[in-house]
Structures are given as C-alpha cells and as structure tokens.
Protein backbone atom coordinates (compact mmCIF):
# COMPACT_ATOMS: atom_id res chain seq x y z
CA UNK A 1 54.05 17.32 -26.38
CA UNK A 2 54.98 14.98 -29.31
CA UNK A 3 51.26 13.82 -31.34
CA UNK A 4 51.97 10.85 -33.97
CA UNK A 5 49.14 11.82 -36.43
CA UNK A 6 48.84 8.06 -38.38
CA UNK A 7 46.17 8.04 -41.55
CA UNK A 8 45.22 4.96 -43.41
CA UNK A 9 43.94 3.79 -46.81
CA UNK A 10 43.08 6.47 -49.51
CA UNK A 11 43.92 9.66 -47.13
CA UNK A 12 46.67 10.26 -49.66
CA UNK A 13 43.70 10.95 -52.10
CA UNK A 14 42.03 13.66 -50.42
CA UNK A 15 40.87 16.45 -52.76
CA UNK A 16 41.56 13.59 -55.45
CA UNK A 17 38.54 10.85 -54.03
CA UNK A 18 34.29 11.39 -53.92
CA UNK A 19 35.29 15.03 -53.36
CA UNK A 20 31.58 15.49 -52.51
CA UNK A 21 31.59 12.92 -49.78
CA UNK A 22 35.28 13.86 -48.21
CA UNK A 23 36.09 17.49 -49.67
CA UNK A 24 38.49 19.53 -51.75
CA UNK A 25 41.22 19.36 -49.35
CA UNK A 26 44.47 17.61 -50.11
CA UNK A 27 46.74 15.64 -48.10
CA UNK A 28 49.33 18.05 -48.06
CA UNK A 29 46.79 20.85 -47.02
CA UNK A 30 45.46 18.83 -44.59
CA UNK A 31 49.01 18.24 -43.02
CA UNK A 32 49.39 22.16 -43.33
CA UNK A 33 46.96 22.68 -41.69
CA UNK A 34 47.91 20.60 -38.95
CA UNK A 35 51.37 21.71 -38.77
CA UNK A 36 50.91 25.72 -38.60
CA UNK A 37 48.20 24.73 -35.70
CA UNK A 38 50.19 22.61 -33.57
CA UNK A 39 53.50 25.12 -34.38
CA UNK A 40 51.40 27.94 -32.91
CA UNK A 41 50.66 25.47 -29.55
CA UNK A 42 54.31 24.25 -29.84
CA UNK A 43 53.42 21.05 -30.35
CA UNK A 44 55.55 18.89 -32.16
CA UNK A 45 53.83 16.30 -34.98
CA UNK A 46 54.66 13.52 -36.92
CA UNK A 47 52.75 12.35 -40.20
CA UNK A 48 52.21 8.74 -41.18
CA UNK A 49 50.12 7.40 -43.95
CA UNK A 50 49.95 4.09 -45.48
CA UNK A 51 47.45 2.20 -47.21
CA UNK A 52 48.88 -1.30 -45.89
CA UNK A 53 47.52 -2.23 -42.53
CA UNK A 54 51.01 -4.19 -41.46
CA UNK A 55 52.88 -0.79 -41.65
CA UNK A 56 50.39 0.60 -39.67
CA UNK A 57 50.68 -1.64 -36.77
CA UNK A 58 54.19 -1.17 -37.09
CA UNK A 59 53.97 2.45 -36.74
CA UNK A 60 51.52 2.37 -33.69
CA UNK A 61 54.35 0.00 -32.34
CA UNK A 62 57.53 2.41 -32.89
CA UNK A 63 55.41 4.88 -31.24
CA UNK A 64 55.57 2.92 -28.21
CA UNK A 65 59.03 2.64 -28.31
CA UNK A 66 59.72 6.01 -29.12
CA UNK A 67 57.45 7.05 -26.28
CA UNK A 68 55.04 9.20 -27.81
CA UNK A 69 52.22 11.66 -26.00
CA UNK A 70 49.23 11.08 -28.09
CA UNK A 71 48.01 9.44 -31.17
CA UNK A 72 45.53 11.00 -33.65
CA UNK A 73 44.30 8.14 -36.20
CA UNK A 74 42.31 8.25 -39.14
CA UNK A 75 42.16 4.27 -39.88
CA UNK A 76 39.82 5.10 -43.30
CA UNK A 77 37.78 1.51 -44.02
CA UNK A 78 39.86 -0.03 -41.23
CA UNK A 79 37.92 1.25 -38.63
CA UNK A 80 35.10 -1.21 -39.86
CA UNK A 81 37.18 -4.56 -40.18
CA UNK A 82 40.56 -4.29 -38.59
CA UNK A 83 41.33 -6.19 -35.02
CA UNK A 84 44.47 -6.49 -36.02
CA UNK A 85 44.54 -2.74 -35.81
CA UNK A 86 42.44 -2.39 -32.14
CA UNK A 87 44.93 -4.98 -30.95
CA UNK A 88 47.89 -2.60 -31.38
CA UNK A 89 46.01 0.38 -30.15
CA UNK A 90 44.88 -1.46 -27.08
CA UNK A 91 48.63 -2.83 -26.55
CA UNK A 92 50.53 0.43 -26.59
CA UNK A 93 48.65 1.89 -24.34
CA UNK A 94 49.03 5.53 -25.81
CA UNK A 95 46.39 7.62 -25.97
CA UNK A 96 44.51 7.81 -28.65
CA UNK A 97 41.70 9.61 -30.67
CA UNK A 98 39.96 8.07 -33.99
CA UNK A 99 39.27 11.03 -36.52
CA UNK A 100 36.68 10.57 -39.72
CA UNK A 101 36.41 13.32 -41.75
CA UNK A 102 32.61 12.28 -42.51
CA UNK A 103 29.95 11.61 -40.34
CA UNK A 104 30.22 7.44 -40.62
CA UNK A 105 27.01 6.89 -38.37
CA UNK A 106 25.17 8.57 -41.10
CA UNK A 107 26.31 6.85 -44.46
CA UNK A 108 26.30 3.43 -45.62
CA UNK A 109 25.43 0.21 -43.00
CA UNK A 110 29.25 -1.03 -42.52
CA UNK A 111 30.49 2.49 -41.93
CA UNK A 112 28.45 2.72 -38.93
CA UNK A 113 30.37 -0.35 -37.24
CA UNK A 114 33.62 1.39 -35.73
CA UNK A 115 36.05 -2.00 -34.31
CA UNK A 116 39.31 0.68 -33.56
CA UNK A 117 36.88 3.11 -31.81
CA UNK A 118 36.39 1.23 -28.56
CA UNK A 119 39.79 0.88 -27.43
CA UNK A 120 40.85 5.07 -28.48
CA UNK A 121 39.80 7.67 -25.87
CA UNK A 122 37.36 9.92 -27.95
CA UNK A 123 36.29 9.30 -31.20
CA UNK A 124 35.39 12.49 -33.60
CA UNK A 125 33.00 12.15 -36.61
CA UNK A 126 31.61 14.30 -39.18
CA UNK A 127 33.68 17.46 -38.84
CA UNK A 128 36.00 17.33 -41.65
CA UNK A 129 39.84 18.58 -41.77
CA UNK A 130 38.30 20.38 -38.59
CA UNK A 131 38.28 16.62 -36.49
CA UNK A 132 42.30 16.66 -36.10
CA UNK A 133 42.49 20.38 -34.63
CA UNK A 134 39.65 19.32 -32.19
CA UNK A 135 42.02 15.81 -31.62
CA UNK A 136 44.82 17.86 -30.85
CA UNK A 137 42.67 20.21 -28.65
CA UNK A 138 41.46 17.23 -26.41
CA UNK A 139 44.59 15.41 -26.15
CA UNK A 140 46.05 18.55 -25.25
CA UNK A 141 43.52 19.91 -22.61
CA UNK A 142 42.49 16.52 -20.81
C-alpha cells in the first residue's frame, strides 16, 4: 500500500507555531513518526507540504496519475475556505482522510466549518501527531 500524506499551510512550523494550541512536535518528528510506523506495517509513504493551495491541487492530481492507495491530508486553514481544494479531492476519487491535529469543533467559529471534510472518507480531530497513525490505521483496515 502506497499513502500520499499531503499537509498544508504552516505544518512546516510545527513545534515552531502557538506551541500551546498545536504542540512541541516538529515537522520532521512528525514525519518520523510516520515513517518508522508505516515501515513497521510495510507501508510505503510519501510527504508533501506546501503552503500554496495551487501546488496542492497539483499534488492531489499527480496522485491520480500515479495511482495512489490512500490520501492522508492535513489542509491547515484550508479546510475552512478552499473549494478549490474539495474539487480535487472529489475528482480523483482516492480515498481520503482529513487529519487536524486540534480539536477544530472546539476553537474559534470559522474553524468549526470543515468545506474539504465532506468529500474525504473519515475525518479525525483533536488527537494530535496521534490523528495520522489512526489515518493510516483506517485506510489500512477498511
């Protein structure tokens, strides 16, 4: 199994940004983290982060092409605004699970308003670094 693991805006910042709000973690501990658990399920990943929403549709396209098995995103503050970003979930038909690291139902009014969610499979909140194991886990098992 082949899992494109895509994060958008300010994930390169973990363990920099609001490290009260999203944690001490890094990005590069967070991709550790990631790795050594899908090596152990021999399950091959591939990391993408931007902070431009254009690449990002661009990625969710090549992983179309390049026939991927799952998709783990992380779309940071486009979750809340993005069609552009639905649309090429919804037209790839991949599947797909959106991953926050906080709980966004609980925190400010326009984090609660998810536009990407709807069109991904399962939808994790709220259970920080923790959310992409438990991705992995359900794209894996279901």
């Amino acid at each position: 199994m082949k899992i494109l693991i895509v994060n958008g805006p300010s994930m390169n910042f973990l363990g920099v940004r609001e490290k009260e709000v999203y944690g001490k973690t890094t990005y590069k501990e967070l991709i550790h983290q990631i790795e050594k658990y899908a090596h152990g399920k021999k399950i091959k990943t591939e990391f993408y982060q931007s902070n431009s929403e254009g690449d990002i549709i661009d990625k969710l396209q090549e992983a179309y092409i390049i026939q991927v098995d799952g998709i783990i995103i992380n779309p940071g503050a486009y979750a809340h605004y993005s069609y552009a970003i639905r649309d090429a979930i919804k037209s790839i038909n991949i599947r797909t699970v959106e991953v926050h690291l906080t709980d966004v139902y609980n925190r400010e009014d326009f984090r609660k308003v998810l536009v990407t969610a709807p069109v991904c499979e399962k939808c994790i909140v709220g259970k920080g670094t923790d959310g992409y194991i438990e991705a992995i886990q359900y794209l894996c098992e279901s």
